[in-house]
Protein backbone atom coordinates (compact mmCIF):
# COMPACT_ATOMS: atom_id res chain seq x y z
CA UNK A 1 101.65 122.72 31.03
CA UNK A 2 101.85 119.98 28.22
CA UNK A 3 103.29 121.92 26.47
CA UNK A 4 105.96 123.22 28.60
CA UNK A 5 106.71 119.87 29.20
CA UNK A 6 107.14 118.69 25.55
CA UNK A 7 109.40 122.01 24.75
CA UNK A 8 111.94 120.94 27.40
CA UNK A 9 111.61 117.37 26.79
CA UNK A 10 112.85 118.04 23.07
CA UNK A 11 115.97 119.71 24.16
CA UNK A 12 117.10 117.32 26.06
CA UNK A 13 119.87 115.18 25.00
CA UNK A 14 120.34 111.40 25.54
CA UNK A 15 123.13 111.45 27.73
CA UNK A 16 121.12 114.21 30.08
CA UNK A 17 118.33 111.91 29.97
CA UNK A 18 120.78 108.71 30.94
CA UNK A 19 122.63 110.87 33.80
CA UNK A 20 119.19 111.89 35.36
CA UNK A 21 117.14 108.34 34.88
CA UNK A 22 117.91 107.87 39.17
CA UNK A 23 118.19 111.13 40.20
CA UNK A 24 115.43 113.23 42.19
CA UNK A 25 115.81 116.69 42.50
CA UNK A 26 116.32 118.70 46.04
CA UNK A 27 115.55 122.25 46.92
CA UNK A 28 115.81 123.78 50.37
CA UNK A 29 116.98 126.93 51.74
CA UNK A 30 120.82 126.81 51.38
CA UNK A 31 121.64 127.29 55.22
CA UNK A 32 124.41 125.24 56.80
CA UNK A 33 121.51 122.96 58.55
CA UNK A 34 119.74 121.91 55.92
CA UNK A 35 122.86 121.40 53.31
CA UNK A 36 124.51 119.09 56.05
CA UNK A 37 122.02 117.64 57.80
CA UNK A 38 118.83 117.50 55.79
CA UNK A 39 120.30 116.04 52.58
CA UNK A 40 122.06 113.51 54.39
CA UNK A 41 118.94 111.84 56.04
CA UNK A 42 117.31 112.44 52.62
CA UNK A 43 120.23 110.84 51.06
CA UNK A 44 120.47 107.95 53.16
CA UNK A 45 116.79 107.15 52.80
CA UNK A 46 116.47 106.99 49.29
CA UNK A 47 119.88 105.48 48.36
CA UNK A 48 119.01 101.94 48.97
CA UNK A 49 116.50 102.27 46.12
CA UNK A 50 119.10 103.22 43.94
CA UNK A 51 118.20 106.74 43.75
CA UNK A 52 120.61 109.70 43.94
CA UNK A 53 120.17 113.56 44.62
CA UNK A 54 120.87 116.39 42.33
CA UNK A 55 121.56 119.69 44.09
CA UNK A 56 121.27 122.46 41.79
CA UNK A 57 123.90 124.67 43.67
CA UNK A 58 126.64 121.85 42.82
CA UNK A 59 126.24 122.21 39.10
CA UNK A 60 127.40 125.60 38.46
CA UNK A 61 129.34 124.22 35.14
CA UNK A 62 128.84 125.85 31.76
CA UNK A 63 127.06 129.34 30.53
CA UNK A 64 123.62 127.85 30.38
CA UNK A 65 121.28 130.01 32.53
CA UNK A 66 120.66 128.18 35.83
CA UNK A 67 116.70 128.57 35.53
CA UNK A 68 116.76 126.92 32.39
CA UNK A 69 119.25 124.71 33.97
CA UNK A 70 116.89 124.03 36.91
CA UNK A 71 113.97 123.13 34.39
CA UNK A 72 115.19 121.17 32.85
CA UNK A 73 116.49 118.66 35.34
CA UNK A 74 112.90 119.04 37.35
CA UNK A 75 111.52 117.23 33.87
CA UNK A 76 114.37 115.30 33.26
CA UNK A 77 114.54 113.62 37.22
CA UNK A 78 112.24 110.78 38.60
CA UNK A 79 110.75 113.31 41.29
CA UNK A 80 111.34 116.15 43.52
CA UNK A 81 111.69 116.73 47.25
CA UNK A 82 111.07 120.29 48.16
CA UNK A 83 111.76 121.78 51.48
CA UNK A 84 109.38 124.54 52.49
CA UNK A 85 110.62 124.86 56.04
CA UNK A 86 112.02 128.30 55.69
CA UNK A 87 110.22 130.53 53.04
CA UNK A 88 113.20 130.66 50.41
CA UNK A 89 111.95 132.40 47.11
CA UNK A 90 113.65 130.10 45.44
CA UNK A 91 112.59 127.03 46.86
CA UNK A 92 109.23 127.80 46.07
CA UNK A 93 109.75 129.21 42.74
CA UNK A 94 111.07 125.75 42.32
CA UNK A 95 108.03 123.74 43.67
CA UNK A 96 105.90 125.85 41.46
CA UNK A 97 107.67 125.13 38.21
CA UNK A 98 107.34 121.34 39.15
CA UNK A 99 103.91 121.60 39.88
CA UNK A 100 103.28 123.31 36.89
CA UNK A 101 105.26 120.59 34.82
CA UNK A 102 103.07 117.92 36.10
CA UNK A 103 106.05 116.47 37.91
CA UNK A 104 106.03 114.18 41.14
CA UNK A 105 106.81 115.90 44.30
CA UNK A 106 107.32 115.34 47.69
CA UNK A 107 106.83 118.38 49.72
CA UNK A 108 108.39 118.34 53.61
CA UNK A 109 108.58 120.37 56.32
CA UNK A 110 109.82 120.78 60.38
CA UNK A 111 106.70 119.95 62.28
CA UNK A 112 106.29 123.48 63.70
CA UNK A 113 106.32 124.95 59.94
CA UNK A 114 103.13 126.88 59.18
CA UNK A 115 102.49 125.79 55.67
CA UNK A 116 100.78 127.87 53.18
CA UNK A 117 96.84 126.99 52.64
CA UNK A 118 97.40 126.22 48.88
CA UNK A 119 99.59 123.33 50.09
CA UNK A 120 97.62 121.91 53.22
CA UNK A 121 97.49 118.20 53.01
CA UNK A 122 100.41 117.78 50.64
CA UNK A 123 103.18 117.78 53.10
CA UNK A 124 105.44 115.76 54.80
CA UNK A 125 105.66 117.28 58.05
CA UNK A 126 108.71 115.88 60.37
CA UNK A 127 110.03 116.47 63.95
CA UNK A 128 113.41 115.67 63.28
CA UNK A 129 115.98 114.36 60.67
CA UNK A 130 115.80 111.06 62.02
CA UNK A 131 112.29 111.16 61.83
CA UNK A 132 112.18 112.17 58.21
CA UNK A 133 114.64 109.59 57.13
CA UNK A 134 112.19 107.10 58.57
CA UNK A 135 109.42 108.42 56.62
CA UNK A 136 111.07 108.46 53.71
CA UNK A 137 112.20 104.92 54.16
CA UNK A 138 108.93 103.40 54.61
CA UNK A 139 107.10 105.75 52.19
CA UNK A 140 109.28 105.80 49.01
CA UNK A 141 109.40 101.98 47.25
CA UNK A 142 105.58 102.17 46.93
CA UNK A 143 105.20 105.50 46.20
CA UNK A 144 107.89 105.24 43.10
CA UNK A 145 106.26 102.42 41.56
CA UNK A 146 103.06 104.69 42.22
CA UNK A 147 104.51 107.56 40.47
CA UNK A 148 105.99 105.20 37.51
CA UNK A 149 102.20 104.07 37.02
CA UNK A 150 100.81 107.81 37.02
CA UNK A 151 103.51 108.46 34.16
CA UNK A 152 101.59 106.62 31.93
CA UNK A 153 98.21 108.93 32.44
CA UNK A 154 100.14 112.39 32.02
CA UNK A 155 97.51 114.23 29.98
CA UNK A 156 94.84 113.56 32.46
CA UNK A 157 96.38 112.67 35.78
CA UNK A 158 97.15 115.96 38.23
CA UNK A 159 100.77 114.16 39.89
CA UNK A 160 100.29 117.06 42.55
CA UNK A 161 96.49 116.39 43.26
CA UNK A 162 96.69 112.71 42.86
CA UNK A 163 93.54 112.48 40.75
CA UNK A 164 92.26 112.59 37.42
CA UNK A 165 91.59 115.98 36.01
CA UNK A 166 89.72 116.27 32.72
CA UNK A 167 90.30 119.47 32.79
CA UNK A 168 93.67 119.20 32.24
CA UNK A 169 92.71 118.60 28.55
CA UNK A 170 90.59 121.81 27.74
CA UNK A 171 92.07 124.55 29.51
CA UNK A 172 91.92 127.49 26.75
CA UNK A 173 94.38 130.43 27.28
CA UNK A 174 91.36 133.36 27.98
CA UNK A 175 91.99 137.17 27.68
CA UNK A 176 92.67 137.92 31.05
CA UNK A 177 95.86 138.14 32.42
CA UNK A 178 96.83 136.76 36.54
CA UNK A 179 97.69 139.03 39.41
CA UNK A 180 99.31 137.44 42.14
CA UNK A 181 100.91 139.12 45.38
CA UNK A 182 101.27 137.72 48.96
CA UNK A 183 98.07 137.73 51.32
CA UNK A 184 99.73 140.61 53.31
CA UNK A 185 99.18 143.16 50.57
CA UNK A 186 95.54 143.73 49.74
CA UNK A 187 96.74 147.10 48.19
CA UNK A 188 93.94 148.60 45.91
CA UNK A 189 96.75 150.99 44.93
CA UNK A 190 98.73 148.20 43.54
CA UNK A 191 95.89 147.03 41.58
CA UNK A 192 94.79 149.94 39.80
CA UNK A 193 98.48 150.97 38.83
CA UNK A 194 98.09 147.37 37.08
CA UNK A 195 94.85 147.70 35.52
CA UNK A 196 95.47 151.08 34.45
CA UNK A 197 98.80 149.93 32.67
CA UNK A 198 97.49 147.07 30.86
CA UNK A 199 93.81 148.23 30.00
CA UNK A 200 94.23 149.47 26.52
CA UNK A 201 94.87 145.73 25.63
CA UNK A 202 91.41 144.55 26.46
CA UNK A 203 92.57 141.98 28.96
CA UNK A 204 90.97 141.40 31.97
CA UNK A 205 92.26 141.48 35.65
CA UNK A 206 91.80 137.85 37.51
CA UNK A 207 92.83 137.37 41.13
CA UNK A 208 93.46 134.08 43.25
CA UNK A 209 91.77 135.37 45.96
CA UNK A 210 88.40 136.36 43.50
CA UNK A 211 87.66 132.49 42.89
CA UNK A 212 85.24 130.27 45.03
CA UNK A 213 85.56 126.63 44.66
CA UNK A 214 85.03 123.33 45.85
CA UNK A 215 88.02 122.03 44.69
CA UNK A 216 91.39 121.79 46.15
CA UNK A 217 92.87 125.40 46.04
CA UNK A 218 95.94 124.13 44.29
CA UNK A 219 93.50 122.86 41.75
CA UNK A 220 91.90 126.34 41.39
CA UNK A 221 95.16 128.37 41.10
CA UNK A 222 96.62 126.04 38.01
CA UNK A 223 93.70 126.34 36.34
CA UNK A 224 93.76 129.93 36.50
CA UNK A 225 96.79 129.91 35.43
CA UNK A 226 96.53 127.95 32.58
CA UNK A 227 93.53 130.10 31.72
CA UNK A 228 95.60 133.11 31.79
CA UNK A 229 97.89 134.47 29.04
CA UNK A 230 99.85 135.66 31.17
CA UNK A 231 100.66 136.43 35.07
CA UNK A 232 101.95 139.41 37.01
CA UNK A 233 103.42 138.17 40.12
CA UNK A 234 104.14 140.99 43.20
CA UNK A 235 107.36 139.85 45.23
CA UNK A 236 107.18 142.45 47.54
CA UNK A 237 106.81 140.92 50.78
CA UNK A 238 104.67 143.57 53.31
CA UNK A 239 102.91 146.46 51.87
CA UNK A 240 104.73 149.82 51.88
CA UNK A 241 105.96 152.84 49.52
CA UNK A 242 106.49 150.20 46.56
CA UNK A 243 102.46 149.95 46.29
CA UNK A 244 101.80 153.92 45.72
């Protein structure tokens, strides 16, 4: 994660870092909805503190590769606000590279969203745009100065967690590599053909669902991760033909 952090951070030119000093980054499924109506109560909430919205789907300038694009502005801006109301890929591939940056986030959601148990009691939930701008209007000046202070504690202080984390410190890269696939595909099949494949290596197989913990399961998962060389993520969505 530090690390990540510091490799963007050095490619990063003055006048990107100028440009982004008040902006927060926005993800959300791109339906009509939530580009008209969500970003504007978003929008008006935060612009009295002087704060203004980057929308990765306006900045299509250039040759540079837009997830390399996208990382770098998620390090680069003061937070994000992440959407998780619909279950966009992207959205949450966005959320996760934040969270694995160490970088402040606001999560929301419609009130009638069933949120994912990693991410129970981190979200704004919100019964209509109206509602959320209110939120976000009474939450934000303290929680900004919050965040500001939390900069300062980066190598110990989980942003996503709100805590301190000494583990954030000695997490070792271990020979074992991550499997990750949606709940709805416990397919044995799916794990062998991995195991079989990677084997002659000498890594070992590690699973989210394997670990028992008393901390916060977002806690557990980045750990794993960051104990992991590497990951092997699933995107199938139901189990079928692709797991034989």
């Amino acid at each position: 994660m530090k690390f990540l952090y510091r490799f963007f951070d050095q490619h990063i030119t003055d006048t990107q870092r100028e440009e982004s000093r008040n902006q927060y980054f926005v993800s959300h499924e791109l339906s009509a909805c939530k580009i008209d109506d969500l970003r504007r109560a978003v929008g008006n909430a935060l612009a009295p503190l002087g704060m203004q919205p980057y929308y990765a789907d306006q900045d299509v300038q250039g040759q540079e590769y837009i997830l390399s694009k996208i990382c770098r502005k998620i390090t680069l801006t003061r937070f994000g606000v992440f959407d998780i109301t619909s279950p966009s890929p992207n959205v949450l591939i966005e959320l996760g590279i934040a969270v694995g940056l160490n970088r402040p986030c606001l999560i929301i959601a419609e009130s009638e969203t069933i949120v994912p148990t990693t991410l129970q009691g981190y979200v704004m939930q919100y019964g209509s745009y109206s509602e959320l701008a209110s939120k976000l209007h009474s939450k934000m000046q303290d929680w900004l100065k919050i965040q500001s202070d939390r900069e300062q504690l980066f190598d110990t202080y989980c942003q996503m967690c709100a805590r301190l984390c000494a583990q954030t410190q000695a997490w070792q890269p271990q020979k074992q590599y991550l499997v990750v696939h949606s709940e709805d595909i416990p397919c044995a099949d799916l794990h062998k053909a991995i195991e079989s494949a990677l084997d002659h290596w000498d890594f070992k197989a590690a699973y989210f669902h394997d670990q028992v913990s008393s901390a916060p399961a977002l806690c557990v998962h980045h750990e794993q991760l960051n104990a992991a060389k590497f990951g092997v993520f699933c995107i199938s969505d139901a189990p079928g033909p692709r797991c034989t």
